[in-house]
Protein backbone atom coordinates (compact mmCIF):
# COMPACT_ATOMS: atom_id res chain seq x y z
CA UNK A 1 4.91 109.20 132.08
CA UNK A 2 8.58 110.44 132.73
CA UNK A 3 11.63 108.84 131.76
CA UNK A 4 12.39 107.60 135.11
CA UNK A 5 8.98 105.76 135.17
CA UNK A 6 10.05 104.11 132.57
CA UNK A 7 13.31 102.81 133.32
CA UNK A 8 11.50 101.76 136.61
CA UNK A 9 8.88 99.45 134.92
CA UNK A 10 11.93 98.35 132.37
CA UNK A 11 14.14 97.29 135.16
CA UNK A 12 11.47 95.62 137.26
CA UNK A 13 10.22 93.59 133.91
CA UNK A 14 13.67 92.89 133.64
CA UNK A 15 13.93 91.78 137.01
CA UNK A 16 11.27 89.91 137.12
CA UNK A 17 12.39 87.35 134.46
CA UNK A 18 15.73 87.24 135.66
CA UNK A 19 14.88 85.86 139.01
CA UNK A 20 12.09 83.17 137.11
CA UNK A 21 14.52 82.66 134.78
CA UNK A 22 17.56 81.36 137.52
CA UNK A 23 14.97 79.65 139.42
CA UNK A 24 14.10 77.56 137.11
CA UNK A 25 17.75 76.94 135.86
CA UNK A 26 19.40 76.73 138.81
CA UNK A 27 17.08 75.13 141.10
CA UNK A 28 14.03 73.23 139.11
CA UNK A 29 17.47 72.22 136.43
CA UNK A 30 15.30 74.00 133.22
CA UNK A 31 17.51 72.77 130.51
CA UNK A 32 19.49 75.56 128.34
CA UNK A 33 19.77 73.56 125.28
CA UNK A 34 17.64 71.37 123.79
CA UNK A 35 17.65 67.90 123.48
CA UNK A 36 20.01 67.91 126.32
CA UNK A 37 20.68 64.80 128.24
CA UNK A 38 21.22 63.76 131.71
CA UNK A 39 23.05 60.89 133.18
CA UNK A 40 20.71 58.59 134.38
CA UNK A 41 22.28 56.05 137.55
CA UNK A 42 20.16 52.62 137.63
CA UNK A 43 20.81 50.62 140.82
CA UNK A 44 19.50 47.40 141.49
CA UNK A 45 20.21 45.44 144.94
CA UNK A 46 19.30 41.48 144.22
CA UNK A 47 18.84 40.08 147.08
CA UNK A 48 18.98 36.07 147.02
CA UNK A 49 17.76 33.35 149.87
CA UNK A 50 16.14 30.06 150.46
CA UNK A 51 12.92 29.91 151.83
CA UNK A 52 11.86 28.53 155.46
CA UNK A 53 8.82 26.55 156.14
CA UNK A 54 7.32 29.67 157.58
CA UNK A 55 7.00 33.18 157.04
CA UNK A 56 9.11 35.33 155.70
CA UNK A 57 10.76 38.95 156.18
CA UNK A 58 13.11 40.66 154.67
CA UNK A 59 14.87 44.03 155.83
CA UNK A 60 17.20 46.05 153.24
CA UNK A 61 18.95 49.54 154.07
CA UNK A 62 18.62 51.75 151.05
CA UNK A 63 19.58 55.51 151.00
CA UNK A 64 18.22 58.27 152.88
CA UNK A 65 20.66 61.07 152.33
CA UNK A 66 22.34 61.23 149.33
CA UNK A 67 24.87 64.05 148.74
CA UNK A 68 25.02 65.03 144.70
CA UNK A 69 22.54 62.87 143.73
CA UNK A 70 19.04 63.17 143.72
CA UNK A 71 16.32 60.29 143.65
CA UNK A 72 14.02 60.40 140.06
CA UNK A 73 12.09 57.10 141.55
CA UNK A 74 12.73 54.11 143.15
CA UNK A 75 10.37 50.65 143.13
CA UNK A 76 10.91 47.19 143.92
CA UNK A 77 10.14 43.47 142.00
CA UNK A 78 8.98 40.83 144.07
CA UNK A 79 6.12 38.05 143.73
CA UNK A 80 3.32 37.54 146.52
CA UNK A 81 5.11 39.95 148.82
CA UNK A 82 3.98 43.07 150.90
CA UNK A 83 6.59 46.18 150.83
CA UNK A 84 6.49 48.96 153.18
CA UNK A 85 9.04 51.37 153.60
CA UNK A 86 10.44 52.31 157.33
CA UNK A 87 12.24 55.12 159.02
CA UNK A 88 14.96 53.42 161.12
CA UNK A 89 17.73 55.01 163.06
CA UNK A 90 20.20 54.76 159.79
CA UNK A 91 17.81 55.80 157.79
CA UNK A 92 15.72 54.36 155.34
CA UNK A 93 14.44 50.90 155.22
CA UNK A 94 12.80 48.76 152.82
CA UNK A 95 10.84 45.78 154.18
CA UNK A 96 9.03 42.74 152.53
CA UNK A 97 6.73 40.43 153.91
CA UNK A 98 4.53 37.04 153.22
CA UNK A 99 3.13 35.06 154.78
CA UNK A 100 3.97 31.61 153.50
CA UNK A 101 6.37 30.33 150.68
CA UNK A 102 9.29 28.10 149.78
CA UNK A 103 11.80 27.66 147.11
CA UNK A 104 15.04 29.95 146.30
CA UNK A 105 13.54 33.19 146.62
CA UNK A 106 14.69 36.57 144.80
CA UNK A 107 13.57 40.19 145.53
CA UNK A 108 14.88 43.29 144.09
CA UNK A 109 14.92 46.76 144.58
CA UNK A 110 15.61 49.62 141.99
CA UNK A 111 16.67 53.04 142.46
CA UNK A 112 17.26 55.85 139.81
CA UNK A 113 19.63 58.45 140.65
CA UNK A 114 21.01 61.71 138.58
CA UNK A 115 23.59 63.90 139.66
CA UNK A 116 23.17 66.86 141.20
CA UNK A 117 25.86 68.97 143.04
CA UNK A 118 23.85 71.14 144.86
CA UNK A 119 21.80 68.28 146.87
CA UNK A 120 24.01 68.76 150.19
CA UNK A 121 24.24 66.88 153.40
CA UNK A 122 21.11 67.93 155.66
CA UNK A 123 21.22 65.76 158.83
CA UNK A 124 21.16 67.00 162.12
CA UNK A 125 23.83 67.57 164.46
CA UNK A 126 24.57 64.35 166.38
CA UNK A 127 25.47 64.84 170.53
CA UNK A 128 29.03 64.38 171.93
CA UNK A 129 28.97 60.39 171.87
CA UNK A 130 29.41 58.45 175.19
CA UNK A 131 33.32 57.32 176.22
CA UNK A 132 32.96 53.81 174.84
CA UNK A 133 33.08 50.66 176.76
CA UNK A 134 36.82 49.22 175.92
CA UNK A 135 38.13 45.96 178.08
CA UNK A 136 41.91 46.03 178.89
CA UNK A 137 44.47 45.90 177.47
CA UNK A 138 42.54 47.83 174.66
CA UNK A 139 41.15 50.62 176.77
CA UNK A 140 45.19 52.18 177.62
CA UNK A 141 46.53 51.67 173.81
CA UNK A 142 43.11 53.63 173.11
CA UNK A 143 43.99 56.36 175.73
CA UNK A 144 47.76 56.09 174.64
CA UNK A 145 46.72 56.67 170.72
CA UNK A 146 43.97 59.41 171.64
CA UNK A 147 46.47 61.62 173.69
CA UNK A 148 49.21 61.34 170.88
CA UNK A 149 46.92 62.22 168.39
CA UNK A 150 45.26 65.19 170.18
CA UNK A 151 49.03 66.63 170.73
CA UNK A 152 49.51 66.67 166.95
CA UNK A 153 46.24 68.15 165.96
CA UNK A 154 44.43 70.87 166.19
CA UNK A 155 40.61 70.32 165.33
CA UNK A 156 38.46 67.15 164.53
CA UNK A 157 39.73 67.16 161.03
CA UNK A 158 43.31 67.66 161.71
CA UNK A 159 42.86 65.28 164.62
CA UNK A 160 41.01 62.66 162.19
CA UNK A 161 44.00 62.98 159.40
CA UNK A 162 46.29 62.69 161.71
CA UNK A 163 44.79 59.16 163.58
CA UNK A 164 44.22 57.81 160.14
CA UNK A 165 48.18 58.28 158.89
CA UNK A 166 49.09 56.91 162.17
CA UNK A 167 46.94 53.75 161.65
CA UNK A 168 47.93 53.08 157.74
CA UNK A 169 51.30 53.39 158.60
CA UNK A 170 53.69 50.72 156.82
CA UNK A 171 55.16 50.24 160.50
CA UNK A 172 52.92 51.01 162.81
CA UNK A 173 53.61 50.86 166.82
CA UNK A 174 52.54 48.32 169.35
CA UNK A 175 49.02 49.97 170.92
CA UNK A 176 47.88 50.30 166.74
CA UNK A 177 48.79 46.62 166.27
CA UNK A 178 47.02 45.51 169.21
CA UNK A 179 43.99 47.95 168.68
CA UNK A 180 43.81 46.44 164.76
CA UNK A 181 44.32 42.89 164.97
CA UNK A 182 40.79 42.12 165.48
CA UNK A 183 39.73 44.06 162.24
CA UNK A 184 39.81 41.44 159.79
CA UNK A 185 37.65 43.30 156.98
CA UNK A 186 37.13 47.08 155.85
CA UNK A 187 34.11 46.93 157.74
CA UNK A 188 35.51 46.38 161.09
CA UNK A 189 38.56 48.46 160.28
CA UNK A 190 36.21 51.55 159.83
CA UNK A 191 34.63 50.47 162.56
CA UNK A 192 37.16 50.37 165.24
CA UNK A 193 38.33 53.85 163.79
CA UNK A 194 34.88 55.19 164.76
CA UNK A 195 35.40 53.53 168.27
CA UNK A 196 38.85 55.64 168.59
CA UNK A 197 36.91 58.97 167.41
CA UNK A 198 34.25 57.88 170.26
CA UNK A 199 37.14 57.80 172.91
CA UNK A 200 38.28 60.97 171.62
CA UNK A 201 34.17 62.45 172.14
CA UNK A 202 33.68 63.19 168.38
CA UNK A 203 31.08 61.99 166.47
CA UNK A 204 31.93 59.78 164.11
CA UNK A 205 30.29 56.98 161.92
CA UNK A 206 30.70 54.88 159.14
CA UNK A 207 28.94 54.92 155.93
CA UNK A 208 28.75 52.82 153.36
CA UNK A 209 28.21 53.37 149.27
CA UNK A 210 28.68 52.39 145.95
CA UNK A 211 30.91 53.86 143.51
CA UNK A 212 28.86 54.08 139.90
CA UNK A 213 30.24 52.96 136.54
CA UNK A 214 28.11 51.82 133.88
CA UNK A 215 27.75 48.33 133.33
CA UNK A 216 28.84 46.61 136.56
CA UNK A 217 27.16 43.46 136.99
CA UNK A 218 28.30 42.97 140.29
CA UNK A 219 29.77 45.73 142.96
CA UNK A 220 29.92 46.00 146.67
CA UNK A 221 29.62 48.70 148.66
CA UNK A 222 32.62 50.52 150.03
CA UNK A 223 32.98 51.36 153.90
CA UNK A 224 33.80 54.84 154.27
CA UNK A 225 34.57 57.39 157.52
CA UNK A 226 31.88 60.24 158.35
CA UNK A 227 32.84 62.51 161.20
CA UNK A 228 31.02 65.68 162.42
CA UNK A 229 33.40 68.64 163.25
CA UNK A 230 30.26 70.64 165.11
CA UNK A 231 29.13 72.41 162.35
CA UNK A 232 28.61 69.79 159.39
CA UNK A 233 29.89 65.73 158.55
CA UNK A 234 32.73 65.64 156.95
CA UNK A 235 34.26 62.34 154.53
CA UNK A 236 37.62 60.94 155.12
CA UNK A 237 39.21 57.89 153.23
CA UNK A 238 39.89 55.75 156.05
CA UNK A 239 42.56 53.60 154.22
CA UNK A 240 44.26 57.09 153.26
CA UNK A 241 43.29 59.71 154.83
CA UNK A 242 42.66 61.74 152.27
CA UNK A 243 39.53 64.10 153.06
CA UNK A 244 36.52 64.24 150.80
CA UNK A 245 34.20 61.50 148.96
CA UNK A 246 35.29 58.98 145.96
CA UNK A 247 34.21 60.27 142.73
CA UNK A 248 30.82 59.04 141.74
CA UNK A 249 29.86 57.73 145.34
CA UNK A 250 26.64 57.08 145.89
CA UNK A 251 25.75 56.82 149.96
CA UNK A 252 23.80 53.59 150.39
CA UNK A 253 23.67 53.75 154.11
CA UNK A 254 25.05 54.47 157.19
CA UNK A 255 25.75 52.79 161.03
CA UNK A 256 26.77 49.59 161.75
CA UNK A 257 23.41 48.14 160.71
CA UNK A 258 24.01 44.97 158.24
CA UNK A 259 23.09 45.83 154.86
CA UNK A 260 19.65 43.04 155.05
CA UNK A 261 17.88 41.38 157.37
CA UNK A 262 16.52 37.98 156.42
CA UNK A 263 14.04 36.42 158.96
CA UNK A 264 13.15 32.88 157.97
CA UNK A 265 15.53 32.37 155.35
CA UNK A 266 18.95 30.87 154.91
CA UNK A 267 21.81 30.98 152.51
CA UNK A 268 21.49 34.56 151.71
CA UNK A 269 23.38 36.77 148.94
CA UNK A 270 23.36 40.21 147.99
CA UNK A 271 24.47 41.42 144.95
CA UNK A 272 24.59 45.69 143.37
CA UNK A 273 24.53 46.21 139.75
CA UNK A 274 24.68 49.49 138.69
CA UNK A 275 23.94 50.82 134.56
CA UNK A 276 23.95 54.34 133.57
CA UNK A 277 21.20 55.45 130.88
CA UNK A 278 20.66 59.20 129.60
CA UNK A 279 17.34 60.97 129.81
CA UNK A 280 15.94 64.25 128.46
CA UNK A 281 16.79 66.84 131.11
CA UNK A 282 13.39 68.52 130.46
CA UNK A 283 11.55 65.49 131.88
CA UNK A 284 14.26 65.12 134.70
CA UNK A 285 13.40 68.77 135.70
CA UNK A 286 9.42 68.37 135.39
CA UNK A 287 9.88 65.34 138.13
CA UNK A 288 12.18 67.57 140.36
CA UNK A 289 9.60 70.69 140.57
CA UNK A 290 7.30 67.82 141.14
CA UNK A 291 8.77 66.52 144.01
CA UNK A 292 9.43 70.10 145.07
CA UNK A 293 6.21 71.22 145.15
CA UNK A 294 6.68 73.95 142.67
CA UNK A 295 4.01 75.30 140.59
CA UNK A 296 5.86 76.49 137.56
CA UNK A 297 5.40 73.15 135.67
CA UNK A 298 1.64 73.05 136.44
CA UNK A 299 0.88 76.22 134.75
CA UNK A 300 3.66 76.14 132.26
CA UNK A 301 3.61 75.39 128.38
CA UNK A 302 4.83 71.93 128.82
CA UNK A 303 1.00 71.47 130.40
CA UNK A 304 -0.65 72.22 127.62
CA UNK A 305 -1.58 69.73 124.97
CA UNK A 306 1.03 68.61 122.69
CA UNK A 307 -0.49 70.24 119.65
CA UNK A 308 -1.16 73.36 121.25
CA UNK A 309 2.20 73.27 122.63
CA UNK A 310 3.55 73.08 118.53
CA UNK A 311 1.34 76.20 118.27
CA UNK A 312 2.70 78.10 121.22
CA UNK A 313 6.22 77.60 120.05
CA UNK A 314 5.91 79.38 116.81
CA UNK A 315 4.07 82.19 118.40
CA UNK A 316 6.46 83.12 121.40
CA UNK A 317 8.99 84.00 118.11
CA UNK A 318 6.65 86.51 116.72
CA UNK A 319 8.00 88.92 120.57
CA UNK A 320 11.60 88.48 118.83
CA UNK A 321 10.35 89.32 115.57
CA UNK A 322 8.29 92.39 116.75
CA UNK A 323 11.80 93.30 118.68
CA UNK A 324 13.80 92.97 115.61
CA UNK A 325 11.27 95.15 114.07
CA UNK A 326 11.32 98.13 116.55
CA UNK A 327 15.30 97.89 116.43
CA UNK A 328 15.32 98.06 112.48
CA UNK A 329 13.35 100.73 112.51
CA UNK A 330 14.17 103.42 115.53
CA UNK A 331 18.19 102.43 115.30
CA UNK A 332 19.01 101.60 111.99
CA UNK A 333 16.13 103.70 110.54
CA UNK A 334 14.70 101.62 107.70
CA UNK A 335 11.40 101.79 106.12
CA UNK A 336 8.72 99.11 105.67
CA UNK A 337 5.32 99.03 104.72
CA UNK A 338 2.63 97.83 107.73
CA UNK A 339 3.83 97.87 111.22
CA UNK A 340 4.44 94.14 112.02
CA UNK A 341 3.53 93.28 108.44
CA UNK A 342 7.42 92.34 108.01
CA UNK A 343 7.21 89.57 111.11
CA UNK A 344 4.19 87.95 109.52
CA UNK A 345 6.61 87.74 106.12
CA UNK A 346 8.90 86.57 108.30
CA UNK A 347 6.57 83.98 109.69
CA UNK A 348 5.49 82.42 106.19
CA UNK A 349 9.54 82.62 105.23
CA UNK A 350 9.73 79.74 108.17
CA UNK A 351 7.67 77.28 105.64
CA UNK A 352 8.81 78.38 102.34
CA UNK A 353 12.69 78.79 102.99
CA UNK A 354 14.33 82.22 102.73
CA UNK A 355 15.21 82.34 98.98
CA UNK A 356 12.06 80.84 98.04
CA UNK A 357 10.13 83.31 100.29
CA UNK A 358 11.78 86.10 99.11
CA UNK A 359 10.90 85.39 95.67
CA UNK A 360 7.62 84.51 95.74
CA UNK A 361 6.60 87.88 97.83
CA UNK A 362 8.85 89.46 95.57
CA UNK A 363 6.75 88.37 92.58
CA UNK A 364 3.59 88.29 93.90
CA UNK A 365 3.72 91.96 95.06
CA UNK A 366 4.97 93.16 91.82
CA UNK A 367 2.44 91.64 90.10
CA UNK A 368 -0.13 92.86 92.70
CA UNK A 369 1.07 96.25 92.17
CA UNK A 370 0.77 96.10 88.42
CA UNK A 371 -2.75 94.78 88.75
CA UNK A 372 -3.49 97.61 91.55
CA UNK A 373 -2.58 100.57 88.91
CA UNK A 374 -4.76 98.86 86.41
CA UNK A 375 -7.78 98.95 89.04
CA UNK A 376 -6.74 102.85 89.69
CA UNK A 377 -8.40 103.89 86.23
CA UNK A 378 -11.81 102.21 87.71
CA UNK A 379 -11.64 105.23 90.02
CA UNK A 380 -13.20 102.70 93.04
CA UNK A 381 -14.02 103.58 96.84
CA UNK A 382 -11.29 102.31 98.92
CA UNK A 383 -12.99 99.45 100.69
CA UNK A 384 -14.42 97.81 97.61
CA UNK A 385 -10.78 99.15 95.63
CA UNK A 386 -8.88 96.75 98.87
CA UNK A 387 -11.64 94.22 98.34
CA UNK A 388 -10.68 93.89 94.83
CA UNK A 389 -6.28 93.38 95.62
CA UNK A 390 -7.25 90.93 97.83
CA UNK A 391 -9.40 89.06 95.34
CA UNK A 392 -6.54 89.76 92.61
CA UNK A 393 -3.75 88.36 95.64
CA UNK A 394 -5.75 85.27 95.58
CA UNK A 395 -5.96 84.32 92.27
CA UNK A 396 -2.00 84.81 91.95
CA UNK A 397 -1.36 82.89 94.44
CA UNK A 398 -3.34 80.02 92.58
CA UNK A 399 -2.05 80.74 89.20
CA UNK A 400 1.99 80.59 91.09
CA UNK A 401 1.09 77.46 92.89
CA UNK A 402 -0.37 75.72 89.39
CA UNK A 403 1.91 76.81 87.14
CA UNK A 404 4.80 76.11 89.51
CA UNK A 405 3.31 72.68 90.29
CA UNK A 406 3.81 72.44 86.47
CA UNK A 407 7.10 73.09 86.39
CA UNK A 408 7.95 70.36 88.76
CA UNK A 409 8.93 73.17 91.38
CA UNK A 410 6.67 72.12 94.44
CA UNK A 411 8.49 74.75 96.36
CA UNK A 412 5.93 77.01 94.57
CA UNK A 413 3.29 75.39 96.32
CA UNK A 414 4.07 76.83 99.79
CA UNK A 415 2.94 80.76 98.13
CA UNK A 416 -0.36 79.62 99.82
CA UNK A 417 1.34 80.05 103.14
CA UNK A 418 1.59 83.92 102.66
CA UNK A 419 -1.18 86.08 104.68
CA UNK A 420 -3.13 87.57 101.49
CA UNK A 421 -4.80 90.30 103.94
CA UNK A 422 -1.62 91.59 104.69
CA UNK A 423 0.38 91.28 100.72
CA UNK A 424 -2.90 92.52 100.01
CA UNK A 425 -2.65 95.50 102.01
CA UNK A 426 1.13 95.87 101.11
CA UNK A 427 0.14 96.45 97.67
CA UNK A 428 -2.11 99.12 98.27
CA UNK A 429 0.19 101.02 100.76
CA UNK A 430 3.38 100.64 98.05
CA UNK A 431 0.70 102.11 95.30
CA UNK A 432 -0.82 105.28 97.42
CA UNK A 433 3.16 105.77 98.03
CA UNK A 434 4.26 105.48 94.45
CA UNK A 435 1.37 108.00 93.41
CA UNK A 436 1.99 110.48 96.27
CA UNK A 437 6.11 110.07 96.54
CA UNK A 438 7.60 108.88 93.66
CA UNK A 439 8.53 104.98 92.55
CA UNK A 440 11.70 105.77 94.92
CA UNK A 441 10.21 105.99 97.99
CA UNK A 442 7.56 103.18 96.84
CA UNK A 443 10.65 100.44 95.62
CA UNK A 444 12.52 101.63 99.04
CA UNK A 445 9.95 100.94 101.37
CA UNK A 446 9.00 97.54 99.62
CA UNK A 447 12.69 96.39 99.63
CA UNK A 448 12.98 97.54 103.53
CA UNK A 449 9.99 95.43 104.29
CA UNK A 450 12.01 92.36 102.55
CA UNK A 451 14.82 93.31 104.29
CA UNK A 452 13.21 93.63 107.83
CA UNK A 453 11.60 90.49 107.44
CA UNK A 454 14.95 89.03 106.26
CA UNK A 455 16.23 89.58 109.59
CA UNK A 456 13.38 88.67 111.41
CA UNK A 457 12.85 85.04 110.11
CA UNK A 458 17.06 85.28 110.67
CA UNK A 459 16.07 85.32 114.89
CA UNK A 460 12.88 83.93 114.75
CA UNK A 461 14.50 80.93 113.23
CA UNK A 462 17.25 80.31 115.76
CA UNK A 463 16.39 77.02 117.45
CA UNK A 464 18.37 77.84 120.33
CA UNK A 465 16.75 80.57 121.03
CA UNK A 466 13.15 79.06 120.03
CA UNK A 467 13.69 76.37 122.84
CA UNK A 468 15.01 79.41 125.19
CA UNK A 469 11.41 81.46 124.93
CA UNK A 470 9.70 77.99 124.91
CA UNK A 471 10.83 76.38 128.38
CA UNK A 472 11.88 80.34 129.76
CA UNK A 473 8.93 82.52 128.21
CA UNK A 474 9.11 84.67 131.41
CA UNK A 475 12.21 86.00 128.94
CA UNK A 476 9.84 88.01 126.49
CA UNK A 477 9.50 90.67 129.84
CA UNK A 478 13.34 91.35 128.75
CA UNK A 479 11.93 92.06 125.21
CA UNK A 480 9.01 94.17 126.09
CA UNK A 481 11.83 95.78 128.85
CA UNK A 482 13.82 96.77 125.46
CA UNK A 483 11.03 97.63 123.20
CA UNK A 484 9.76 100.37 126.39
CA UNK A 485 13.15 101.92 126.12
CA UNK A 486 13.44 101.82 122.10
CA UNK A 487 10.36 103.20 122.31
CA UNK A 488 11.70 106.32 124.39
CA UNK A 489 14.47 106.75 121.77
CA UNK A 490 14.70 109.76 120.16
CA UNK A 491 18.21 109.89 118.63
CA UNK A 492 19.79 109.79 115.31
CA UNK A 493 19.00 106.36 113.41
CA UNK A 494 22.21 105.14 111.96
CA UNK A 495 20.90 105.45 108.13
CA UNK A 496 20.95 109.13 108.94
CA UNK A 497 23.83 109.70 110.23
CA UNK A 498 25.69 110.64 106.75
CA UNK A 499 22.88 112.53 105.88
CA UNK A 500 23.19 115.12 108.83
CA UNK A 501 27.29 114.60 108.85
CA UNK A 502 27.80 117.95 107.64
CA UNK A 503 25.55 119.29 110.43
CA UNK A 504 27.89 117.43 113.06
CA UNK A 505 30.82 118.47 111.84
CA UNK A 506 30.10 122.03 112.18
């Protein structure tokens, strides 16, 4: 295979897990970190009346369309009623029903919200509404207002700023005095704006929402201006002007709908209490590629059984280790004994704590080794010869775990986490190396397997990075990307660089 082939397959690995990788950041909200937490918004409308000698129903307006927020769930508590939930021309609406009861009555509904700036405004364009029915004298200060306004603006938002100044003015003129006297509460002020923008043909409505801080017992929703300029609905304080939506407000509904419907009952109240709460973002995620239909949860990790899950997240760090490997050894050029026999190391080092790990493979391959030339004068075959390390490997490990147990260092204890096979076979390769070589080459290559697996337990023991492969493993396609084109390296390894430095120079 050529060397463009393989900066092909390196880039299209690599592209591969970038675009699963963004995905599920960006759109799914995969968290980064973990144990990261999202702001939780818990709503709860109480809704209050006294029963009839009938039957009862009760209509509430909840939200349809929610711009940066997204629903995690929504229920509702009430005793020996039915609940349905109704697509009306506002939106959404939530209806109970019984047949029979008395008494105060109380029903609530609960919805739980997070924030999330990319859930946009997605309703359809509305038609140029219908000149509105106005009585005189009304219907001229209308006309009067409309044509001033339209000479000092330019489009449906200039031409909405400018109505609203006109209206909040301190002083304002005769035709806005006679067109607001009538609007006794924010409700009906938005509302008469809306009739204005009608005369005017531009769509225009008023919504109503909530403004979330944690802990408010009791809140009321805030009338707010929603005007379409033809190509998307656009927010405008209507005791201000000001363009754009309160911070932290949550769209409840919209229209001139009352905000519930009580047949049957009497002496109604309705009350909003609002409490913030913090959830792991990793569960908040799982419910959004839920809702979204996406499959990437279903056949991720986080499917898997919870101790299977423990297992999986030690083993997606043995693709960092095996890169940390490749790197030490084509770049920086060191030796080690055993081609991944370093990561393993590395892997018992998690258990046993560096120092600790480094001194009991340190002692039990010396003593190993001793052993190993002591078997060498039995002139074996090499299988039983092996046979007989790994034998020997065992019964150190027993005699360092007793002894240190002895000794009141429990530490020593955790030797039995070491994979004998492979200090077993470490022995025998630093023995055949010290005959053939020299102890120099022997010591070198056993210290460069220490140091190797230094390093490696070093990134395999990053938790940031352990929850990164964990919840992104599409990410080890970047490390086999980088271990194709190590692989296709053939250039000086930095530990020989001064040992060709005279060559260079000339």
């Amino acid at each position: 295979m050529t060397r463009r082939y393989v900066y092909i397959l390196a880039a299209l690995l690599t592209l591969i897990s970038a675009a699963t990788f963004v995905y599920k950041w960006q759109v799914l909200g995969f968290p980064l970190t973990g144990n990261q937490q999202t702001p939780v918004w818990t709503i709860e409308t109480s809704i209050q009346f006294d029963a009839g000698p009938g039957s009862i129903k009760v209509n509430l307006q909840i939200p349809t369309l929610t711009p940066g927020y997204r629903t995690l769930r929504e229920f509702n508590v009430s005793k020996g009623y039915g609940f349905n939930l109704n697509y009306v021309s506002g939106g959404r609406e939530a209806q109970w029903a019984v047949r029979r009861t008395s008494g105060r009555q109380t029903i609530y509904y609960r919805r739980v919200v997070y924030e999330d700036p990319g859930s946009e405004q997605t309703d359809t364009t509305p038609p140029f509404p219908p000149p509105p029915v106005i009585n005189e004298p009304l219907k001229t200060a209308v006309e009067v207002i409309v044509a001033d306004v339209r000479d000092r603006s330019a489009d449906t938002a200039t031409f909405t700023a400018e109505l609203l100044r006109l209206i909040n003015q301190p002083s304002p003129d005769a035709n806005i005095e006679l067109l607001m006297a009538d609007a006794g509460t924010p409700a009906e002020f938005v509302e008469t704006i809306t009739t204005v923008l009608a005369a005017a043909r531009i769509p225009a409505r008023m919504i109503r929402g909530i403004v979330l801080q944690d802990r408010q017992r009791r809140t009321d929703p805030r009338p707010w201006l929603e005007v379409h300029d033809g190509d998307r609905w656009r927010y405008f304080d209507p005791n201000s002007g000001a363009e754009g939506l309160p911070e932290r407000f949550l769209m409840w509904w919209r229209g001139n709908e009352p905000l519930v419907r009580v047949e049957g009952g009497s002496n109604v109240e309705v009350s909003f209490a609002v409490r913030q709460n913090f959830l792991d973002a990793m569960a908040i995620a799982e419910q959004r590629a839920e809702v979204e239909g996406s499959v990437l949860v279903d056949f991720s990790l986080f499917s898997l059984p919870i101790q299977t899950q423990a297992v999986y997240s030690v083993l997606l760090m043995i693709p960092i280790g095996a890169l940390v490997m490749v790197f030490m050894r084509n770049i920086i050029g060191i030796d080690a004994f055993g081609t991944f026999m370093p990561v393993l190391i590395a892997l018992s080092f998690r258990e046993t704590q560096l120092l600790w790990g480094a001194i009991l493979f340190s002692l039990l391959v010396g003593l190993g080794l001793s052993i190993r030339f002591l078997l060498e004068r039995l002139r074996l075959l090499l299988v039983p010869r092996l046979g007989a390390v790994l034998i020997v490997v065992v019964i150190l490990m027993l005699v360092v775990s007793v002894v240190s147990h002895k000794l009141g260092l429990e530490t020593g204890l955790s030797v039995a986490l070491f994979p004998m096979v492979i200090i077993a076979m470490t022995i025998e390769h630093m023995s055949i190396v010290w005959e053939e070589r020299g102890p120099a080459d022997a010591i070198r290559g056993g210290l460069g397997s220490l140091v190797v697996a230094v390093f490696a337990y070093l990134a395999m023991g990053m938790m940031w990075l352990e929850h990164l492969i964990f919840v992104f493993p599409e990410l080890l396609l970047v490390a086999l990307a980088i271990v194709i084109l190590l692989g296709r390296y053939t250039g000086y390894r930095l530990t020989e660089i001064t040992r060709f430095k005279v060559l260079s120079g000339k």
